[in-house]
Protein backbone atom coordinates (compact mmCIF):
# COMPACT_ATOMS: atom_id res chain seq x y z
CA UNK A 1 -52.39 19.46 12.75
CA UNK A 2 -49.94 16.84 13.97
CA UNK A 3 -46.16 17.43 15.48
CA UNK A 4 -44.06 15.16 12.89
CA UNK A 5 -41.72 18.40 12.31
CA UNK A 6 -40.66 20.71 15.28
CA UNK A 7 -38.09 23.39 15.15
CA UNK A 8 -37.16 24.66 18.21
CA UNK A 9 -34.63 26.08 21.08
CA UNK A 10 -33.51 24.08 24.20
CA UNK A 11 -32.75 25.88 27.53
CA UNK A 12 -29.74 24.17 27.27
CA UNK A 13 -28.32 26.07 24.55
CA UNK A 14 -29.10 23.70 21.52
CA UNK A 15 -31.16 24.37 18.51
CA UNK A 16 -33.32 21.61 17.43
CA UNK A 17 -35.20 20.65 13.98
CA UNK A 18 -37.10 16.99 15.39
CA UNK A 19 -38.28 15.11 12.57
CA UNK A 20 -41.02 13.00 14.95
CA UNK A 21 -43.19 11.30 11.87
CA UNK A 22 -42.95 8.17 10.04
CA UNK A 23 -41.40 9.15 7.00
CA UNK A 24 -38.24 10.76 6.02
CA UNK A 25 -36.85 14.24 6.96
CA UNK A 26 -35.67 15.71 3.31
CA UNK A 27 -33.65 18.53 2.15
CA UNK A 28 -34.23 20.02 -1.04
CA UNK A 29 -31.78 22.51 -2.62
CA UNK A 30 -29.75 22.85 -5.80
CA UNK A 31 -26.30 22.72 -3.14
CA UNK A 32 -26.05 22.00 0.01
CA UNK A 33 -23.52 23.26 2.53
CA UNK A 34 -22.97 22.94 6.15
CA UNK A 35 -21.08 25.46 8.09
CA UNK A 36 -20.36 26.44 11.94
CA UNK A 37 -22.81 29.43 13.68
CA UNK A 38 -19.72 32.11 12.35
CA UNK A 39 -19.91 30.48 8.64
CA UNK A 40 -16.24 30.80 8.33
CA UNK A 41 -15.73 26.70 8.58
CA UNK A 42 -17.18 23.86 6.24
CA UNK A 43 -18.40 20.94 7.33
CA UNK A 44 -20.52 19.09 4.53
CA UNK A 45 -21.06 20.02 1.15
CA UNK A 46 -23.24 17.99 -1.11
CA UNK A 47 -23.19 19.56 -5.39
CA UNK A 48 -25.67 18.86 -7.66
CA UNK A 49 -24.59 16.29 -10.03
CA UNK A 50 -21.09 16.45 -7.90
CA UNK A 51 -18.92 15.63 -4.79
CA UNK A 52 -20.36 14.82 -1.66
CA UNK A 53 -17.49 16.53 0.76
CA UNK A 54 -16.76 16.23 4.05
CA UNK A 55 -14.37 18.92 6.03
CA UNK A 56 -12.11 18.71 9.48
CA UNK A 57 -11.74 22.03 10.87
CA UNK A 58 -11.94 23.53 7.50
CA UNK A 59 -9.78 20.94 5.27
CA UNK A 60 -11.12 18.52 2.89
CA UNK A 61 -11.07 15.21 3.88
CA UNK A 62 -12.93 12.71 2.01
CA UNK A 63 -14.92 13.11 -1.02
CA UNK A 64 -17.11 11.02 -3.25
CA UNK A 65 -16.04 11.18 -7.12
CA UNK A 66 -17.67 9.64 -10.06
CA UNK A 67 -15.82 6.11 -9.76
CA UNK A 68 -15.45 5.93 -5.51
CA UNK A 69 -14.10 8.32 -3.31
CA UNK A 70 -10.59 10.06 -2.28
CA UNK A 71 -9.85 10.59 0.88
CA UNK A 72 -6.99 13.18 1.59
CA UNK A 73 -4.57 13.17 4.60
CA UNK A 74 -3.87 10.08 6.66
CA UNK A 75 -6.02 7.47 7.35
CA UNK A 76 -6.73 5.08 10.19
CA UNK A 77 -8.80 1.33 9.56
CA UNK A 78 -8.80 -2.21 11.40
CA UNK A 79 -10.17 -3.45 8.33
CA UNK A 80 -10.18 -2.26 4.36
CA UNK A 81 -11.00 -4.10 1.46
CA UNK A 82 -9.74 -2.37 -2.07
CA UNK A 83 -10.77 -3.73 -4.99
CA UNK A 84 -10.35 -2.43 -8.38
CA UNK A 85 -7.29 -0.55 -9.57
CA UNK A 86 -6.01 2.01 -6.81
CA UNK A 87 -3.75 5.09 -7.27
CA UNK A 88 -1.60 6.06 -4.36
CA UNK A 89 0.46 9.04 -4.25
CA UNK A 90 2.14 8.94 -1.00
CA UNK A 91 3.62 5.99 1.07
CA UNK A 92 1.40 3.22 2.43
CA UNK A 93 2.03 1.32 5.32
CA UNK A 94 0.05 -1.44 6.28
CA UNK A 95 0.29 -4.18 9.00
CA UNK A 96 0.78 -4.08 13.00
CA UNK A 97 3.44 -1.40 13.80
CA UNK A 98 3.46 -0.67 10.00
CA UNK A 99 5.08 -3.72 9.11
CA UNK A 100 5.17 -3.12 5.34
CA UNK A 101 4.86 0.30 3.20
CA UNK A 102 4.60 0.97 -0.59
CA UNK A 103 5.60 4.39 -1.93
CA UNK A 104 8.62 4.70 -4.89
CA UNK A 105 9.50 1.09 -3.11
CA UNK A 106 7.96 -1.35 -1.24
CA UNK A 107 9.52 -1.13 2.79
CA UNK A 108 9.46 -4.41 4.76
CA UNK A 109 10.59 -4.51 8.34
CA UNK A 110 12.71 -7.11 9.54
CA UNK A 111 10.49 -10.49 9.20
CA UNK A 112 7.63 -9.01 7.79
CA UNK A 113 7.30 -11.49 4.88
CA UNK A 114 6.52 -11.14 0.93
CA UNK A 115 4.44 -14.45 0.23
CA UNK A 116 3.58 -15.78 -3.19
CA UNK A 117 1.54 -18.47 -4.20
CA UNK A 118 -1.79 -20.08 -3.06
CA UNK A 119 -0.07 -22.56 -0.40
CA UNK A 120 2.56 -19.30 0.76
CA UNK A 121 5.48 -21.52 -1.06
CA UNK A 122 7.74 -18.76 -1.78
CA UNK A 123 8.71 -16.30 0.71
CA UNK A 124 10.95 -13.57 1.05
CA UNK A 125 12.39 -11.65 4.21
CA UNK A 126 15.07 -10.50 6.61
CA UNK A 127 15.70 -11.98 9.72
CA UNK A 128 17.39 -9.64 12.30
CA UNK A 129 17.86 -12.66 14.53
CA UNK A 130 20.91 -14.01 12.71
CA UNK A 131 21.11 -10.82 10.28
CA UNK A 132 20.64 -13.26 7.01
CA UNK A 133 17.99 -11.84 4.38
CA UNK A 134 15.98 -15.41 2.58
CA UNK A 135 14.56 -16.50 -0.72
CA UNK A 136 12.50 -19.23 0.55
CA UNK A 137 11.05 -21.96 -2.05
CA UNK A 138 8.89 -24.35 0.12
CA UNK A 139 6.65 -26.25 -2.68
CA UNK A 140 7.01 -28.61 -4.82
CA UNK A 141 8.53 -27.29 -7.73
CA UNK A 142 12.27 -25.41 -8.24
CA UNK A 143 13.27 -22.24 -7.94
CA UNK A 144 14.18 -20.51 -11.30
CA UNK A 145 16.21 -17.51 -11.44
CA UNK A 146 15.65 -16.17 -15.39
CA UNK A 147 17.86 -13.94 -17.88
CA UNK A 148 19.71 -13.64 -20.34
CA UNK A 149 22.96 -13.26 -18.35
CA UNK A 150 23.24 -13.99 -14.32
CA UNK A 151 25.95 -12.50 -12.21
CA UNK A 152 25.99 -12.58 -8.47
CA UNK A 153 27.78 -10.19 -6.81
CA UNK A 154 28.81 -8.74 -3.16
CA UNK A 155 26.47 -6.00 -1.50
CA UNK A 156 27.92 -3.17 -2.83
CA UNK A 157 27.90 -4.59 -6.18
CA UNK A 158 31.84 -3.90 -6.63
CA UNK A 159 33.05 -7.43 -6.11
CA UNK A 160 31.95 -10.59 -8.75
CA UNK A 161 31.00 -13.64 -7.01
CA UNK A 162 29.51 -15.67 -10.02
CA UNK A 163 28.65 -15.09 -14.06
CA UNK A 164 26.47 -17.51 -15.85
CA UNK A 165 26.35 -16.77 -19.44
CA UNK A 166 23.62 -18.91 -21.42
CA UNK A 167 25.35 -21.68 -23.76
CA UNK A 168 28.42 -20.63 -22.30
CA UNK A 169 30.65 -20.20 -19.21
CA UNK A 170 29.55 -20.56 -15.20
CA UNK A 171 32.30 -18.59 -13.72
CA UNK A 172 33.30 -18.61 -10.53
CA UNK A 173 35.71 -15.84 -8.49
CA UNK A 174 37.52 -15.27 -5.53
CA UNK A 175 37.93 -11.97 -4.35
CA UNK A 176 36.95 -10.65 -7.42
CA UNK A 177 39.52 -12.86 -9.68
CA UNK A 178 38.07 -15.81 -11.27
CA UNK A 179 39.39 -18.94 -10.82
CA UNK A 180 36.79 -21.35 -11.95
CA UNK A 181 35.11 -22.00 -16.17
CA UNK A 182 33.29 -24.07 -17.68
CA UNK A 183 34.17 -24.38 -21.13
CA UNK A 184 32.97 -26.67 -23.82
CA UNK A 185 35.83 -29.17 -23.56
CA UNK A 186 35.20 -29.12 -19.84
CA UNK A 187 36.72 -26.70 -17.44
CA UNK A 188 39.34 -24.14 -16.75
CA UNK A 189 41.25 -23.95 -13.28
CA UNK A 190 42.89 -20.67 -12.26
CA UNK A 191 45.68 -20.54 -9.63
CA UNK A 192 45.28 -24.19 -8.55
């Protein structure tokens, strides 16, 4: 007779099951659940060829699935490393002060940078100091902007600033009138 298993009550109030052996303490059962002394809250459930879950104060909050685990609600790290393809279907926001979120669109606070590249050579941001927003090519090749028609215009999108039309005209306004074309002879001159 030896005392590697002891079940027993403490004067203090707690119930104890002491596994005091060398080897493991196991549970066998087809399901598993864990539930407080009135059995009206969850707190673990394990399934048979399923889900391990885990429960706060009766809501599921994390769960193992056949290809990782989903965690519902919010959630709190100083460090997480995803890799693999990952599904969000709320807003994310990541960095100090949640600097950045993703959701429909990716948020960025003021200088909270987008960086691309190996040596960080393009960047993009908003700087509150002077109010200017930045494309930022630092390397050591150009910056291309690609399509098959460019136009540049005002923030509200109502006023043209400039229209470059592939083996064609660069056009270039004023307050919404142009007074600037290339042509192929050469160029065209409006109002001056």
């Amino acid at each position: 007779l030896n005392d590697d298993l002891q079940i027993y009550h403490e004067t203090s109030g707690d119930s104890v099951i002491h596994e005091n052996g060398s080897g493991d303490f196991v549970i066998r059962s087809a399901n598993l659940v864990v539930k407080n002394s009135d059995g009206d809250k969850t707190y673990f459930t394990a399934t048979n060829g399923g889900s391990v879950d885990l429960f706060h104060n009766n809501n599921l909050r994390f769960r193992t699935t056949g290809i990782g685990v989903s965690v519902l609600g919010i959630t709190s790290t100083t460090h997480l490393n995803v890799t693999g393809v990952s599904t969000f279907v709320d807003d994310i926001f990541t960095g100090i002060g949640a600097t950045v979120g993703f959701g429909t669109t990716a948020y960025f606070r003021d200088n909270a940078k987008a960086v691309f590249g190996d040596g960080e050579d393009l960047k993009i941001y908003h700087n509150p100091s002077n109010d200017h927003s930045i494309i930022e090519e630092s390397g050591s090749g150009n910056l291309q902007l690609r399509a098959n028609n460019i136009i540049l215009k005002n923030a509200n999108g109502a006023l043209n600033l400039a229209h470059f039309i592939p083996n064609g005209a660069s056009i270039l306004y004023f307050s919404n009138n142009q007074k600037f074309e290339t042509t192929e002879e050469g160029v065209l001159v409006s109002g001056g």
